[in-house]
C-alpha atoms as a PDB file:
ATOM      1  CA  UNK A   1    -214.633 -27.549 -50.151  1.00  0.00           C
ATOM      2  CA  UNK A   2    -214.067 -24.826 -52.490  1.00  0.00           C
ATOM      3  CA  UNK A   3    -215.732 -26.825 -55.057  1.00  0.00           C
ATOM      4  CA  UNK A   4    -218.695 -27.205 -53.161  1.00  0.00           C
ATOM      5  CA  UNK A   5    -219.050 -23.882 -52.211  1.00  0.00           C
ATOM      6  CA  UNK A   6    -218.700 -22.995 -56.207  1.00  0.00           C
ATOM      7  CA  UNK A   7    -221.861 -25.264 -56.647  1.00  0.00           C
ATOM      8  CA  UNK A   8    -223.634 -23.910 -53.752  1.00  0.00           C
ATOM      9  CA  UNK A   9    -223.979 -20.722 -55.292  1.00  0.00           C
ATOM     10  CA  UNK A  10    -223.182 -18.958 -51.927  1.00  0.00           C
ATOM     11  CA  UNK A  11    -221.574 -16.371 -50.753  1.00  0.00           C
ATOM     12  CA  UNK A  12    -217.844 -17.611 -48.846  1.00  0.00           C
ATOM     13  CA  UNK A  13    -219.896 -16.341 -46.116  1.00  0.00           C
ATOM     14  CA  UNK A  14    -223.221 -18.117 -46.006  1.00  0.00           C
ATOM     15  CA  UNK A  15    -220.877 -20.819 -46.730  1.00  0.00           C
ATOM     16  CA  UNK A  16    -219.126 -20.718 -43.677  1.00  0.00           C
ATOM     17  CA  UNK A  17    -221.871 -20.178 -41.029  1.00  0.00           C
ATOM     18  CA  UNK A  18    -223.298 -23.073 -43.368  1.00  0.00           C
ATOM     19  CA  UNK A  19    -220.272 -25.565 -42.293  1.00  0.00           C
ATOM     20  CA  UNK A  20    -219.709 -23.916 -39.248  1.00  0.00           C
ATOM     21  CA  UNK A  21    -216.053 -22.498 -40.127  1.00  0.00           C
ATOM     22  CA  UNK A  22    -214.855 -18.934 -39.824  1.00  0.00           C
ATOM     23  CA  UNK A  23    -215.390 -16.624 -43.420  1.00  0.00           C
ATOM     24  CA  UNK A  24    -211.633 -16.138 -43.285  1.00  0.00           C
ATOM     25  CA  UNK A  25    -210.894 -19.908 -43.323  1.00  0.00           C
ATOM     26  CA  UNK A  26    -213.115 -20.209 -46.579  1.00  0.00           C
ATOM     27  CA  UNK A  27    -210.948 -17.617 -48.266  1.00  0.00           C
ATOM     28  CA  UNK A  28    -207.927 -18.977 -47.604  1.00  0.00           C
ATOM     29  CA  UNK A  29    -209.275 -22.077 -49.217  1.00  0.00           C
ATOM     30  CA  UNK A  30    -210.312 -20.359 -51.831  1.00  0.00           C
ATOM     31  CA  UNK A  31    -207.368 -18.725 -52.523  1.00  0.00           C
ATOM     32  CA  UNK A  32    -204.788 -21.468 -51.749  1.00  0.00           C
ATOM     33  CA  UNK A  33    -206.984 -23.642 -55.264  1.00  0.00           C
ATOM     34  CA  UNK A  34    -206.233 -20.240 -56.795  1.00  0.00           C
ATOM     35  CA  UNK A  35    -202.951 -20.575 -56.592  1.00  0.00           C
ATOM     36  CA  UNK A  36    -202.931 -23.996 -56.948  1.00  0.00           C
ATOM     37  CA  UNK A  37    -204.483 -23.653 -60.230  1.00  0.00           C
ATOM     38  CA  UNK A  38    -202.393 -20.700 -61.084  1.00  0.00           C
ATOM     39  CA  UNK A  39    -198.690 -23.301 -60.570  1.00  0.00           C
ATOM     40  CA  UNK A  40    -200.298 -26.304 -62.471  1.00  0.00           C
ATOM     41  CA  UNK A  41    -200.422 -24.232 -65.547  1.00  0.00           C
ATOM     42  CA  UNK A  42    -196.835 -22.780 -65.289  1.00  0.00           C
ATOM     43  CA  UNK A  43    -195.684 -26.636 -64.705  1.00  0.00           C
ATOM     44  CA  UNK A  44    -193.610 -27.798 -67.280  1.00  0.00           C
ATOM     45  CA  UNK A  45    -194.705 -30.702 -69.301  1.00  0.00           C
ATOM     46  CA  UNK A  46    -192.422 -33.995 -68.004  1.00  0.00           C
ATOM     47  CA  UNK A  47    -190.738 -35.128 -71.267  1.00  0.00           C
ATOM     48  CA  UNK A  48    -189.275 -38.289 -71.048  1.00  0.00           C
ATOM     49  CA  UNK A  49    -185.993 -39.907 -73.343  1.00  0.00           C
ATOM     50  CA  UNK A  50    -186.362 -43.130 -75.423  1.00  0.00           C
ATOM     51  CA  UNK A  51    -184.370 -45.675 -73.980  1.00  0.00           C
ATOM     52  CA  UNK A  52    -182.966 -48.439 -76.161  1.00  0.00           C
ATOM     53  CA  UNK A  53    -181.106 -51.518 -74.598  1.00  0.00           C
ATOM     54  CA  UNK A  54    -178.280 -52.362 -76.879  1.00  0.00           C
ATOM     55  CA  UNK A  55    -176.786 -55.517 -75.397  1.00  0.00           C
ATOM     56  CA  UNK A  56    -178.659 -58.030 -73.134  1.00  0.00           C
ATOM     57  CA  UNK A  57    -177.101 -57.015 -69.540  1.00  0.00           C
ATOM     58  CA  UNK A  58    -174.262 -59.297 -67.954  1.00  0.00           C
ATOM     59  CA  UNK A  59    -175.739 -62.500 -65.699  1.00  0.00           C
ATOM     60  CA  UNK A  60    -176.533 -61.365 -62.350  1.00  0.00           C
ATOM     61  CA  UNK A  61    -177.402 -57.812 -62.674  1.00  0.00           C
ATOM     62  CA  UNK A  62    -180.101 -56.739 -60.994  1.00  0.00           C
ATOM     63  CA  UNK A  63    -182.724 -54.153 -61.481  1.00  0.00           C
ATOM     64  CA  UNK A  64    -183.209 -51.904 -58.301  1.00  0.00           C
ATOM     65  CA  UNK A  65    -186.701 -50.644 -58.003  1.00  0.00           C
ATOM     66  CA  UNK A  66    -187.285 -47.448 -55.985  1.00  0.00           C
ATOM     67  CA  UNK A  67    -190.388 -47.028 -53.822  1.00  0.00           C
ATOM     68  CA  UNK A  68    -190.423 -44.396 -51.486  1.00  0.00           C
ATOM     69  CA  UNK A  69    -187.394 -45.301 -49.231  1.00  0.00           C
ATOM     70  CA  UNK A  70    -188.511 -49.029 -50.023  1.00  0.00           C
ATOM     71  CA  UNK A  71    -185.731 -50.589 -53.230  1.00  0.00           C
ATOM     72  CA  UNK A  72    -186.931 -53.506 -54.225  1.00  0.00           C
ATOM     73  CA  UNK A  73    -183.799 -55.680 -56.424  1.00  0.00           C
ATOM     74  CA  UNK A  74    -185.118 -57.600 -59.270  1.00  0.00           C
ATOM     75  CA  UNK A  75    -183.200 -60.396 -61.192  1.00  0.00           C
ATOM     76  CA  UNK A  76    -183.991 -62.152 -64.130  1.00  0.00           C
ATOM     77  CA  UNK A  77    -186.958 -64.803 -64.205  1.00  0.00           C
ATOM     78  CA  UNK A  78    -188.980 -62.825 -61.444  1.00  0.00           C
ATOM     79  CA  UNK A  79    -192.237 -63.463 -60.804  1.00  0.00           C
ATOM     80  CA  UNK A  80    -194.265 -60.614 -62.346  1.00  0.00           C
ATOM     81  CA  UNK A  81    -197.194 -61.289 -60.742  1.00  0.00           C
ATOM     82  CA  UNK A  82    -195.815 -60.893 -57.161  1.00  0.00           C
ATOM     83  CA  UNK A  83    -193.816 -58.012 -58.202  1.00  0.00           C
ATOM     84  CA  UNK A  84    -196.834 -55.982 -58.827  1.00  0.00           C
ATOM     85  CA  UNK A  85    -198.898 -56.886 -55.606  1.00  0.00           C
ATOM     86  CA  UNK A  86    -195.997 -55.459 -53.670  1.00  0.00           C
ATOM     87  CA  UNK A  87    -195.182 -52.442 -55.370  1.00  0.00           C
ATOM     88  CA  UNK A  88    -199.031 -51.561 -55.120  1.00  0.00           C
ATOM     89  CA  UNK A  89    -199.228 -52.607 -51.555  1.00  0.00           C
ATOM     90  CA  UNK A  90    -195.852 -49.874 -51.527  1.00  0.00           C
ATOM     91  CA  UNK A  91    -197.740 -47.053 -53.233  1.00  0.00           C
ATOM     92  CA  UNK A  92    -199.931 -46.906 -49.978  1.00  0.00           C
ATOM     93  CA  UNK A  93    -197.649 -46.900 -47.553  1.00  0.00           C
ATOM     94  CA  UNK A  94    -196.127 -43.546 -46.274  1.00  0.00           C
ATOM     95  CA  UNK A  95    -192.266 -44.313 -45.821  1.00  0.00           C
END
């Protein structure tokens, strides 16, 4: 909404009786993408470490995917295929 009303050129007032909302509502907005704006350039950059497997793991180990509350156990010769349908039909799903 607040980008809208940036394109609309109008006041957070016309705005509002625009959309039908109160003036204060379309402040708030406004100043909650403010802020919102203001945190994502403090955030600090995600830096991940190399990983490098050094020995081929013991038979039977699994690999435990996380997925929201959802861990999905993964053993060797897996069918890649299926693993990725259900760890996208996961991503959707609020747990």
């Amino acid at each position: 909404m607040v980008e809208a009303l940036r394109a609309s050129g109008e006041t957070a007032a016309e705005f509002a009786t625009r959309h039908g909302v109160q003036e204060k509502r379309v402040r708030m907005w406004i100043k909650r993408a403010e802020n919102g704006r203001a945190q994502a350039t403090k955030a600090t950059p995600v830096v991940f470490a190399p990983v490098r497997l050094v020995a081929p793991p013991p038979a039977g180990t699994t690999l435990d995917i996380c997925v929201g509350n959802v861990v999905i156990k993964v053993q060797r010769g897996f069918d890649e295929k299926l693993l990725f349908q259900v760890v996208s039909a996961l991503r959707g799903v609020a747990c």
